[in-house]
PDB file of N, CA and C in Angstrom:
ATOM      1  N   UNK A   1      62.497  25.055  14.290  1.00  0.00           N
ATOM      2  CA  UNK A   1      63.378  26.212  14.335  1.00  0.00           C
ATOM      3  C   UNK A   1      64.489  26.034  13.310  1.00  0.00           C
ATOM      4  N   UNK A   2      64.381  27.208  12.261  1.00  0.00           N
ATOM      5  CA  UNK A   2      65.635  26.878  11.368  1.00  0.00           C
ATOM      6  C   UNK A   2      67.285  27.439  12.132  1.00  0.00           C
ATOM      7  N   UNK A   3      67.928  26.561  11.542  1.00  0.00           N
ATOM      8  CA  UNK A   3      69.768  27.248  11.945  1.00  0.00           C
ATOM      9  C   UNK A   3      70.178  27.890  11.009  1.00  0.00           C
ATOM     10  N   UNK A   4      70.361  28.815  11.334  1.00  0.00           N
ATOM     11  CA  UNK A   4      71.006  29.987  10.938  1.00  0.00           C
ATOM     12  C   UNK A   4      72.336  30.287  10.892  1.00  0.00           C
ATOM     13  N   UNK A   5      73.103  29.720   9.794  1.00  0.00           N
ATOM     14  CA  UNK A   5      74.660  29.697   9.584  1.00  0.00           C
ATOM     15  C   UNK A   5      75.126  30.727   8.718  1.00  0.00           C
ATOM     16  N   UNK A   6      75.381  32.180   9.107  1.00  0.00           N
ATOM     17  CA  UNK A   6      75.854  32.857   8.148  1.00  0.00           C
ATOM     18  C   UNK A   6      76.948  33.590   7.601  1.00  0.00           C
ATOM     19  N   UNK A   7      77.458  32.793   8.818  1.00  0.00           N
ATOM     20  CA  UNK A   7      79.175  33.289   8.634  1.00  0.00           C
ATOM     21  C   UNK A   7      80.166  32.012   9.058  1.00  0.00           C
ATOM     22  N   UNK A   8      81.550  32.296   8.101  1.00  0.00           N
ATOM     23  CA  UNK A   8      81.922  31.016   7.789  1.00  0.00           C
ATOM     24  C   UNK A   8      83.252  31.390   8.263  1.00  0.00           C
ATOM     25  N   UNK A   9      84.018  30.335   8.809  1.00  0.00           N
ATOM     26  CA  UNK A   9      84.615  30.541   9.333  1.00  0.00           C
ATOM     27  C   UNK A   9      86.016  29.790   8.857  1.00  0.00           C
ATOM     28  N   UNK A  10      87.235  29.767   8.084  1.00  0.00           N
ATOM     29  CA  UNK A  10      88.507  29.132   7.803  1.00  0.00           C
ATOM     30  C   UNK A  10      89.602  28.677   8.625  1.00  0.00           C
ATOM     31  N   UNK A  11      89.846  27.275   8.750  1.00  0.00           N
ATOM     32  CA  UNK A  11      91.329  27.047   9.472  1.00  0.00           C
ATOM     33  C   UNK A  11      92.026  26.426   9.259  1.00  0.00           C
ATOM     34  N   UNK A  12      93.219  26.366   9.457  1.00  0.00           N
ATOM     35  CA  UNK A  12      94.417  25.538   8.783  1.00  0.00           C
ATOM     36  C   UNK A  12      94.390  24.667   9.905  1.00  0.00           C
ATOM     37  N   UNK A  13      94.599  22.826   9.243  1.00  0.00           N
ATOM     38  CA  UNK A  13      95.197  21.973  10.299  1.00  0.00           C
ATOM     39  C   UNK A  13      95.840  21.269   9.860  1.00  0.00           C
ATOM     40  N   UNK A  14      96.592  20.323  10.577  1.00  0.00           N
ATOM     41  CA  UNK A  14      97.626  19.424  10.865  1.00  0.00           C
ATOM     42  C   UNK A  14      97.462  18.700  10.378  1.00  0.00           C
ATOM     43  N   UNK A  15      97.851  17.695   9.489  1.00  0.00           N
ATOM     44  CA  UNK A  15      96.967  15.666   9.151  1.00  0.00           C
ATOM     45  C   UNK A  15      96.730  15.296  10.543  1.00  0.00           C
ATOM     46  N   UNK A  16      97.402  15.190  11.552  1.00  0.00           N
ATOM     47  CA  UNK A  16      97.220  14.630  12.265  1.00  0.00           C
ATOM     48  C   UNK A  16      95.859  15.404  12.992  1.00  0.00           C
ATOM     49  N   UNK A  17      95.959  17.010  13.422  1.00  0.00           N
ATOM     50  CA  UNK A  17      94.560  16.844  13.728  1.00  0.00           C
ATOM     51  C   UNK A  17      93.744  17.064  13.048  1.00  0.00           C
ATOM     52  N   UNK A  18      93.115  16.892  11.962  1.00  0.00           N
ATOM     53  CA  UNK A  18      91.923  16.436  10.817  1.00  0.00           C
ATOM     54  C   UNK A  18      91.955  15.258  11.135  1.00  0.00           C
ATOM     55  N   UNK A  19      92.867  14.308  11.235  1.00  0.00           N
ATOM     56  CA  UNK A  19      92.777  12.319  11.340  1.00  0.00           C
ATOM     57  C   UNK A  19      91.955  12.486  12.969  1.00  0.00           C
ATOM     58  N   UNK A  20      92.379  13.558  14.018  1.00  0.00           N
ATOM     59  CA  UNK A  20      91.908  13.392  15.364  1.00  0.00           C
ATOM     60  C   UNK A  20      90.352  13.850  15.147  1.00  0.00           C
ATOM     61  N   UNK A  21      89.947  14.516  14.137  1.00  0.00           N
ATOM     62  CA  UNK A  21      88.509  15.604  14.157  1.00  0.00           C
ATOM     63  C   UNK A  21      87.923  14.199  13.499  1.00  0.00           C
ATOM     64  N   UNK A  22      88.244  13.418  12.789  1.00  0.00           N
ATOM     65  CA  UNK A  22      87.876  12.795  11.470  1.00  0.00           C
ATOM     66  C   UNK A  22      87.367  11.792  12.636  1.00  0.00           C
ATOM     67  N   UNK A  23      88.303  11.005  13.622  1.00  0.00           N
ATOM     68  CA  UNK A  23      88.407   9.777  14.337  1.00  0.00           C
ATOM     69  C   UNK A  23      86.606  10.431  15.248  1.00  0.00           C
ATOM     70  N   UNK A  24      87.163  11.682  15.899  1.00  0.00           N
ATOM     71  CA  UNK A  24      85.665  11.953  16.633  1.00  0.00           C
ATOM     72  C   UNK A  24      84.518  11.998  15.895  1.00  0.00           C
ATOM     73  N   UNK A  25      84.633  12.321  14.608  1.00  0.00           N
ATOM     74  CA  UNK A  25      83.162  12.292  13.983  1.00  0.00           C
ATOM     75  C   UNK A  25      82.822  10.939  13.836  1.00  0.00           C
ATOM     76  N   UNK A  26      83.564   9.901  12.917  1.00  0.00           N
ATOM     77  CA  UNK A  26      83.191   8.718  12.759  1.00  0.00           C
ATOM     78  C   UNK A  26      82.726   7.961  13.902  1.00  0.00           C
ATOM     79  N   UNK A  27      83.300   8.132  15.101  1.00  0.00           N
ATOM     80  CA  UNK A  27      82.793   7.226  16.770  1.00  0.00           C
ATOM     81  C   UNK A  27      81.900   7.964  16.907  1.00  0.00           C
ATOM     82  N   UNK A  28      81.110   8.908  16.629  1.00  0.00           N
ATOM     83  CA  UNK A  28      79.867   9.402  16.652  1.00  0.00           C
ATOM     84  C   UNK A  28      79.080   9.716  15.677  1.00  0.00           C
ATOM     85  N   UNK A  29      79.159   8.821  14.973  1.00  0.00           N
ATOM     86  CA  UNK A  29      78.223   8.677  13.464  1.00  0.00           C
ATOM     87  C   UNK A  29      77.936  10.174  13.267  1.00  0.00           C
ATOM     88  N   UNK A  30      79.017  11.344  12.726  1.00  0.00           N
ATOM     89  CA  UNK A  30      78.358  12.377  12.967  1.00  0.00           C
ATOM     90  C   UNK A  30      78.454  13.041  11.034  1.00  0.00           C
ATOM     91  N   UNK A  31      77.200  13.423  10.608  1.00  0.00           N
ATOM     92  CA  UNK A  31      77.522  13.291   9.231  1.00  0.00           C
ATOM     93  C   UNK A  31      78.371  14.112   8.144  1.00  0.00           C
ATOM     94  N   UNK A  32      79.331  15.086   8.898  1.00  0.00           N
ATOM     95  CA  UNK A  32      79.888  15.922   8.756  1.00  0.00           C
ATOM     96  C   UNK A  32      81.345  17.071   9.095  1.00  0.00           C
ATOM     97  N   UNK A  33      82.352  16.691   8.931  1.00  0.00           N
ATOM     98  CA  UNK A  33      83.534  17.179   9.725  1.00  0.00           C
ATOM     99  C   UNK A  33      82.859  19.005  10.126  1.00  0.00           C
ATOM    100  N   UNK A  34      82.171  19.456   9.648  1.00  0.00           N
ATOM    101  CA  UNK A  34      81.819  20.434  10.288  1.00  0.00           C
ATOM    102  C   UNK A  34      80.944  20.601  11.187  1.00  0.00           C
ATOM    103  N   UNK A  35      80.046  19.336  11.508  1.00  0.00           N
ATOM    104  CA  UNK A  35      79.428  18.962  12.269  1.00  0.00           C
ATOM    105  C   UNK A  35      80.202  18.790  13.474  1.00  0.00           C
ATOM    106  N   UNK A  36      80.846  17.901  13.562  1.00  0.00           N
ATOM    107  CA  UNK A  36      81.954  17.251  14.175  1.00  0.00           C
ATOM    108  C   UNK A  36      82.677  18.423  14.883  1.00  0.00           C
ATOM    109  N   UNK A  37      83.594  19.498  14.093  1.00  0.00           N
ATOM    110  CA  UNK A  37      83.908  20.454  14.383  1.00  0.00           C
ATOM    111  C   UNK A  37      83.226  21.719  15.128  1.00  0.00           C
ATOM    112  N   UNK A  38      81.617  21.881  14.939  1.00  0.00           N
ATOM    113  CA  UNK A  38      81.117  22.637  15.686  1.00  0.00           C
ATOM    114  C   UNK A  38      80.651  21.964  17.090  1.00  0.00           C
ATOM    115  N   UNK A  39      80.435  20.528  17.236  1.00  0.00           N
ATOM    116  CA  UNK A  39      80.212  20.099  18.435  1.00  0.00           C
ATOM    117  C   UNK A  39      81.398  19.798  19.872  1.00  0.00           C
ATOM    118  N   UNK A  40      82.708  19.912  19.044  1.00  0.00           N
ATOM    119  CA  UNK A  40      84.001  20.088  19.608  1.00  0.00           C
ATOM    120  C   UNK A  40      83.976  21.977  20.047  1.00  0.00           C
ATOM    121  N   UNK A  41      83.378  22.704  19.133  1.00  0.00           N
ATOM    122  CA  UNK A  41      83.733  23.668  19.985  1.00  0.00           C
ATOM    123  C   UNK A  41      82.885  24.141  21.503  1.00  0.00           C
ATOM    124  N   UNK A  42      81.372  23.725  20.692  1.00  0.00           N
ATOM    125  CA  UNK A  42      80.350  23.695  21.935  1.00  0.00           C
ATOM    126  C   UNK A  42      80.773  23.062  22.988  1.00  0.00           C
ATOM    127  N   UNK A  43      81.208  22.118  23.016  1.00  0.00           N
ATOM    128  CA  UNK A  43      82.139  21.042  23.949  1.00  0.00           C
ATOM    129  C   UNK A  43      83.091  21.703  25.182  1.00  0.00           C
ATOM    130  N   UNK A  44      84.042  22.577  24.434  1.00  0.00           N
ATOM    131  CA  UNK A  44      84.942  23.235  24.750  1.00  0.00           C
ATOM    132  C   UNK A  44      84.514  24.283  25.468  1.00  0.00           C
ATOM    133  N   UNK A  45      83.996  25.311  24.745  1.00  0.00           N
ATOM    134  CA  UNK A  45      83.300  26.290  25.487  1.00  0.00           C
ATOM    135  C   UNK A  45      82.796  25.843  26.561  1.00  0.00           C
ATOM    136  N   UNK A  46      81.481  24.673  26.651  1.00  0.00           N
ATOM    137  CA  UNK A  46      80.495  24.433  27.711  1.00  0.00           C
ATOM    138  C   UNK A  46      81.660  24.249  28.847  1.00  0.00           C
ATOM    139  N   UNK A  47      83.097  23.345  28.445  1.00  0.00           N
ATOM    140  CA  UNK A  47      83.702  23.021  29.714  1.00  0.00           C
ATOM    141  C   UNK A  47      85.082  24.000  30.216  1.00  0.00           C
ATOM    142  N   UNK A  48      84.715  24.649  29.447  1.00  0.00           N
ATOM    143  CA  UNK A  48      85.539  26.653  29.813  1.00  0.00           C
ATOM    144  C   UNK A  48      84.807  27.425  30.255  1.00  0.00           C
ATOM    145  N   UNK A  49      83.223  27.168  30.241  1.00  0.00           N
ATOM    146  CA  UNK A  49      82.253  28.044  30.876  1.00  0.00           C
ATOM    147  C   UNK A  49      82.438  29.324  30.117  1.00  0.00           C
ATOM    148  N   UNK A  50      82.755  29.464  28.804  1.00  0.00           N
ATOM    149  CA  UNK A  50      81.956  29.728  27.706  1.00  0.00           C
ATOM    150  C   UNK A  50      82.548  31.747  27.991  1.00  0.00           C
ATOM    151  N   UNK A  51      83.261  32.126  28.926  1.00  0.00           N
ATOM    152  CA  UNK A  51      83.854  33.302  29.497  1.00  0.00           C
ATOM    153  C   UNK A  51      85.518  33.470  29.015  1.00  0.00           C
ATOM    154  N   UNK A  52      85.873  34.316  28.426  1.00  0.00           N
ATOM    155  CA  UNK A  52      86.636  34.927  27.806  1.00  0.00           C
ATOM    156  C   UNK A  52      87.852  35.060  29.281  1.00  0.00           C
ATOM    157  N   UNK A  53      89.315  34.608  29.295  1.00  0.00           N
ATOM    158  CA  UNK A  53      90.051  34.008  30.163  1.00  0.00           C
ATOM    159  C   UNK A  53      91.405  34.619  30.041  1.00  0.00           C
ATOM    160  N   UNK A  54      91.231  35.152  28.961  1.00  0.00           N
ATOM    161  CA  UNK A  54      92.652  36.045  28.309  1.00  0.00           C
ATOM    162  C   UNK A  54      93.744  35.122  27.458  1.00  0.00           C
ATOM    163  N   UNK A  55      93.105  33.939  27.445  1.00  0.00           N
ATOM    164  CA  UNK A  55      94.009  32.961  26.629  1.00  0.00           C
ATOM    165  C   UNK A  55      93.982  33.618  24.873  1.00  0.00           C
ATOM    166  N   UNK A  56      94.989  33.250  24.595  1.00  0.00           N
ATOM    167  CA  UNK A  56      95.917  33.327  23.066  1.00  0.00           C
ATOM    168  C   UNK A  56      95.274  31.970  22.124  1.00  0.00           C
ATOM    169  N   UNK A  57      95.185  32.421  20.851  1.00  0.00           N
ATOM    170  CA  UNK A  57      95.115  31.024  19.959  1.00  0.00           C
ATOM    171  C   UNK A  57      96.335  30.078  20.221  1.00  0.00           C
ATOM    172  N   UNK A  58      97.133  30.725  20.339  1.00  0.00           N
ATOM    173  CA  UNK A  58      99.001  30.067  20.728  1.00  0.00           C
ATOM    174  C   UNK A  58      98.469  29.314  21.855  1.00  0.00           C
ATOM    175  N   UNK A  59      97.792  29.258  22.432  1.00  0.00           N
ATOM    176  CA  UNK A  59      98.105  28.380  23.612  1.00  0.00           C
ATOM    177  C   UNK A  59      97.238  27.150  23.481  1.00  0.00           C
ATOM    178  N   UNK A  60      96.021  27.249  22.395  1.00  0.00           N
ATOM    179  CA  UNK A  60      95.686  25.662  22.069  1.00  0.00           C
ATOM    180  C   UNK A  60      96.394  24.831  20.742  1.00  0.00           C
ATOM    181  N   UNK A  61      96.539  23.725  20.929  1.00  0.00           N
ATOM    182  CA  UNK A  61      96.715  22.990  20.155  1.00  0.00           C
ATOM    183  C   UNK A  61      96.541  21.702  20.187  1.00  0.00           C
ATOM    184  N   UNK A  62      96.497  20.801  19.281  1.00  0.00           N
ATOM    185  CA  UNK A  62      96.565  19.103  20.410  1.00  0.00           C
ATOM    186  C   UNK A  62      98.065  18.921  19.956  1.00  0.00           C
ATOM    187  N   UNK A  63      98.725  19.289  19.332  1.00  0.00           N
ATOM    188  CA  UNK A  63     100.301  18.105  19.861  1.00  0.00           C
ATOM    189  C   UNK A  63     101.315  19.883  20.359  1.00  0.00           C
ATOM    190  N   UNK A  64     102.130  19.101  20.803  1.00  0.00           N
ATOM    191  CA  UNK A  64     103.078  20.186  21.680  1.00  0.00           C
ATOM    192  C   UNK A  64     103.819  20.722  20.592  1.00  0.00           C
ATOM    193  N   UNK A  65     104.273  21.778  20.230  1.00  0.00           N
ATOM    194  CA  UNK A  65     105.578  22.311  19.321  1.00  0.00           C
ATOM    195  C   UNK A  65     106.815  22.042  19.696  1.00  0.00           C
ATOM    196  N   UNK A  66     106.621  22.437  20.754  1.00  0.00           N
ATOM    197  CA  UNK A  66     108.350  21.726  21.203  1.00  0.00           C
ATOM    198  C   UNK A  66     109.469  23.322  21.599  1.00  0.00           C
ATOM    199  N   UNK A  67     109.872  23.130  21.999  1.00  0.00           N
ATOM    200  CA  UNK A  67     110.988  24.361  22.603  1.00  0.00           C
ATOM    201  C   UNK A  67     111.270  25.315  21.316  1.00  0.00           C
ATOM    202  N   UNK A  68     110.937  24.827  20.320  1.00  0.00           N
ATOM    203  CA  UNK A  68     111.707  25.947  19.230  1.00  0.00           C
ATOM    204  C   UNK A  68     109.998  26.259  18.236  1.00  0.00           C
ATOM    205  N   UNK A  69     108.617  25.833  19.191  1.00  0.00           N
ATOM    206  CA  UNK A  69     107.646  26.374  18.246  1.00  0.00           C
ATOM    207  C   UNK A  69     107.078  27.724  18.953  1.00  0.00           C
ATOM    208  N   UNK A  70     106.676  27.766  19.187  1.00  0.00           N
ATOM    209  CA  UNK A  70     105.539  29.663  19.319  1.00  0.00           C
ATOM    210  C   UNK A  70     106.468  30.155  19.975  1.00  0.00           C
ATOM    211  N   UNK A  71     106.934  31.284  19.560  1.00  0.00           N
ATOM    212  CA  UNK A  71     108.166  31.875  20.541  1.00  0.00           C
ATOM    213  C   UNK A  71     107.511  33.292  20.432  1.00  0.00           C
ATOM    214  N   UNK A  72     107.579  34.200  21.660  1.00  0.00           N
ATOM    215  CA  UNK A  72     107.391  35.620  21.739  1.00  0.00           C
ATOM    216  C   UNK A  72     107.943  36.182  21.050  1.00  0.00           C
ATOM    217  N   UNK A  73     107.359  37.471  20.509  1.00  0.00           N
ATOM    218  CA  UNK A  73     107.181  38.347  19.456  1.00  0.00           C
ATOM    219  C   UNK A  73     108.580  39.074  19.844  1.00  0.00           C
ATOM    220  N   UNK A  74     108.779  39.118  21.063  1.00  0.00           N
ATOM    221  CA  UNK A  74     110.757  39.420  21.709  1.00  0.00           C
ATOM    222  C   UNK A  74     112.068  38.746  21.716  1.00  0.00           C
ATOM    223  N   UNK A  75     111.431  37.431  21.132  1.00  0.00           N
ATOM    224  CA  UNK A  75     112.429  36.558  21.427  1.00  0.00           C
ATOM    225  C   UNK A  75     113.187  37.362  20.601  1.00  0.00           C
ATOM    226  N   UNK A  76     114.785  36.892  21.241  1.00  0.00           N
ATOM    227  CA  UNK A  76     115.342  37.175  20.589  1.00  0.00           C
ATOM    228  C   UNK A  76     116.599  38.107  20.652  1.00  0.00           C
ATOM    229  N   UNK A  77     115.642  39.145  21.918  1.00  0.00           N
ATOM    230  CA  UNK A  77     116.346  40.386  22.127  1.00  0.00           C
ATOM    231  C   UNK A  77     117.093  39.914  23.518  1.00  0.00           C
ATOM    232  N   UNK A  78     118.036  41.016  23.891  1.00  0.00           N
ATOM    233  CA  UNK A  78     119.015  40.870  24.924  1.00  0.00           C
ATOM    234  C   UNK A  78     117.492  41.712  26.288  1.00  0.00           C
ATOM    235  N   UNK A  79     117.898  41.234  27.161  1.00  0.00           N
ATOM    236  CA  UNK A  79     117.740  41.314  28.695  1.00  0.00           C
ATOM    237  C   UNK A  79     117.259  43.353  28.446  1.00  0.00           C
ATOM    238  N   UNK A  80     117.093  43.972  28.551  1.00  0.00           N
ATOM    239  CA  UNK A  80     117.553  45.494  28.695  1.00  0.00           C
ATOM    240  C   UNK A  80     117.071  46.518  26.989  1.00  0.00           C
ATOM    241  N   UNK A  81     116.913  45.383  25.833  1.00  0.00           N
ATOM    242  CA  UNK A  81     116.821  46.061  24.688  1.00  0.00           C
ATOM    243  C   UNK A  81     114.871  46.945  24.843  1.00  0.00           C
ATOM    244  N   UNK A  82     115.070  47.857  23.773  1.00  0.00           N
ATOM    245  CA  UNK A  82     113.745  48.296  23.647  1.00  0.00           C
ATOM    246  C   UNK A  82     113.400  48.127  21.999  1.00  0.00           C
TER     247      UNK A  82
END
C-alpha cells in the first residue's frame, strides 16, 4: 500500500522543542524529524481519542509561557467595556 502525502503542513518551534522532537526521534531510531513528528501526533490523537474537544492551539505547548504569555484577545479592557 503506497502513502499518500499530499499536503504539507508548516510550523514554527522553539530550540528547545525541536531538541525535545529531535531527543524522541533519536531514542527511537526514527529516520526522520517528520517521521518523528507525525508519530507524536498519531500518539496524541490516539490518546485524545482522536474527537474534536473545543481546545485552542493556545492551549498546547510543552513549556509554560508564564503569566504575561497568551493573553485574551480582551485583555486589557476595563470590567463593563464593549
Amino acid at each position: 500500500m503506497q502513502d499518500l502525502r499530499d499536503e504539507r503542513l508548516q510550523i514554527m518551534l522553539t530550540p528547545e522543542e525541536l531538541s525535545l522532537i529531535d531527543d524522541f526521534r533519536y531514542e527511537r531510531r526514527m529516520p526522520t524529524r517528520a517521521a518523528a513528528v507525525r508519530e507524536l501526533l498519531r500518539m496524541g490523537l490516539a490518546a485524545q481519542g482522536a474527537d474534536g474537544d473545543g481546545s485552542r492551539s493556545s492551549h498546547y505547548g510543552v513549556f509554560d509561557r508564564g503569566p504575561h504569555g497568551h493573553k485574551p484577545s480582551d485583555s486589557g479592557r476595563e470590567e463593563g467595556d464593549a
